[in-house]
Protein backbone atom coordinates (compact mmCIF):
# COMPACT_ATOMS: atom_id res chain seq x y z
CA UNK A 1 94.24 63.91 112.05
CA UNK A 2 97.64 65.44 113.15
CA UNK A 3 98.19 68.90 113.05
CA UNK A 4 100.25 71.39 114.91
CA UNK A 5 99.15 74.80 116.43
CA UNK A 6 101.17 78.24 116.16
CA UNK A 7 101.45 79.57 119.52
CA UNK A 8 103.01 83.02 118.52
CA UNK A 9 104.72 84.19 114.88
CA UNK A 10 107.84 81.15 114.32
CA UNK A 11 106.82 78.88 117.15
CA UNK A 12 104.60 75.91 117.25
CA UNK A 13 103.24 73.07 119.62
CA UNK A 14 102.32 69.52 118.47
CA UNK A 15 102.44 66.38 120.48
CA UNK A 16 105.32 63.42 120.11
CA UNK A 17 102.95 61.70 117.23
CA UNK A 18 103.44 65.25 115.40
CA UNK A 19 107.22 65.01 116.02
CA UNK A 20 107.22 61.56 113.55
CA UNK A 21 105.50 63.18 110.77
CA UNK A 22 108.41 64.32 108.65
CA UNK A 23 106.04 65.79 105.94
CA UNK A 24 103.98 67.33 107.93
CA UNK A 25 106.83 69.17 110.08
CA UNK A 26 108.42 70.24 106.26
CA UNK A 27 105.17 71.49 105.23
CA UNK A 28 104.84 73.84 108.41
CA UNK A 29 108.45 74.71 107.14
CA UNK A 30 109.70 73.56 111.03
CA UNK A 31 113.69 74.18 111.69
CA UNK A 32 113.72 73.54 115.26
CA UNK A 33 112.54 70.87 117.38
CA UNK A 34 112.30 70.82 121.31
CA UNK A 35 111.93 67.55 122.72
CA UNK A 36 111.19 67.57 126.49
CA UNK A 37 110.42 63.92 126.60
CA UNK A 38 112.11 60.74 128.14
CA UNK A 39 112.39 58.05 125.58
CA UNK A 40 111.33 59.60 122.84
CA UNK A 41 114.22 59.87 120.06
CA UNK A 42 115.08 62.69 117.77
CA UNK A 43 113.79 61.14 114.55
CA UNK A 44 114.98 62.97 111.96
CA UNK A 45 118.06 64.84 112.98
CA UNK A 46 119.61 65.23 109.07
CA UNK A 47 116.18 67.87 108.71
CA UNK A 48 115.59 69.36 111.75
CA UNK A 49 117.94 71.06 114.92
CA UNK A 50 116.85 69.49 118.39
CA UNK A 51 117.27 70.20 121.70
CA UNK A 52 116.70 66.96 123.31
CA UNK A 53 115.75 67.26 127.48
CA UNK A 54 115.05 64.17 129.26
CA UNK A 55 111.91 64.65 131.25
CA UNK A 56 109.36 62.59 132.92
CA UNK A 57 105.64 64.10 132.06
CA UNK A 58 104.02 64.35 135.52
CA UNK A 59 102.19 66.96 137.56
CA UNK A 60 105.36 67.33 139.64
CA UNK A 61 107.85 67.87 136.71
CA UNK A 62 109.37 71.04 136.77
CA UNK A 63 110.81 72.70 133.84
CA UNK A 64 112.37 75.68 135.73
CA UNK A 65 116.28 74.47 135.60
CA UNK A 66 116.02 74.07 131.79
CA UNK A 67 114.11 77.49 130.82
CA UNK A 68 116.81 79.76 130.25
CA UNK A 69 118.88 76.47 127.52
CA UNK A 70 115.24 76.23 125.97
CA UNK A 71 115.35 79.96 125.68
CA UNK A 72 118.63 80.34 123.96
CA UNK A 73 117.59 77.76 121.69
CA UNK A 74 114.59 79.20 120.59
CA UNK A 75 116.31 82.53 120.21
CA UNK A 76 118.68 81.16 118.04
CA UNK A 77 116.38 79.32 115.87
CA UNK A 78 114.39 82.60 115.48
CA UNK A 79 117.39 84.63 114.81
CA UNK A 80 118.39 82.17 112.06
CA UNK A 81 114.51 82.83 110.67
CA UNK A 82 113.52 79.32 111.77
CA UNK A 83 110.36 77.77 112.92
CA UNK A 84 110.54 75.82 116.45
CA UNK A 85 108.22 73.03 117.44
């Protein structure tokens, strides 16, 4: 069963098989998507905003050069009264 779990008021985590699930995301009433994944696509980018960022998922990955554009787009979708995943 796929589900996706609210971190804090607006903003959400769920894995890439969550990301697929167009009636799921609608029924969480999702806005924004953050993909920090390397080959997976944006799959439904008529219904959602994404901020696609190519990264590799290993223990050595770091995340640090891309915090502050992650941060401006989840301020944005928040500001906009969005829901991020």
């Amino acid at each position: 069963m796929l589900y996706v779990s609210q971190l804090v008021i607006l903003q959400y985590s769920g894995s890439q098989d969550v990301a697929v699930e167009l009636n799921l995301l609608k029924a969480n009433k999702i806005t924004h998507i953050v993909n920090c994944a390397t080959g997976i696509q944006d799959h439904f980018p008529t219904h959602f905003q994404y901020l696609h960022i190519d990264m590799l998922d290993l223990p050595t990955t770091s995340m640090d050069e891309h915090l502050d554009t992650i941060h401006a787009f989840i301020d944005n979708c928040l500001g906009n009264n969005g829901k991020v995943l």
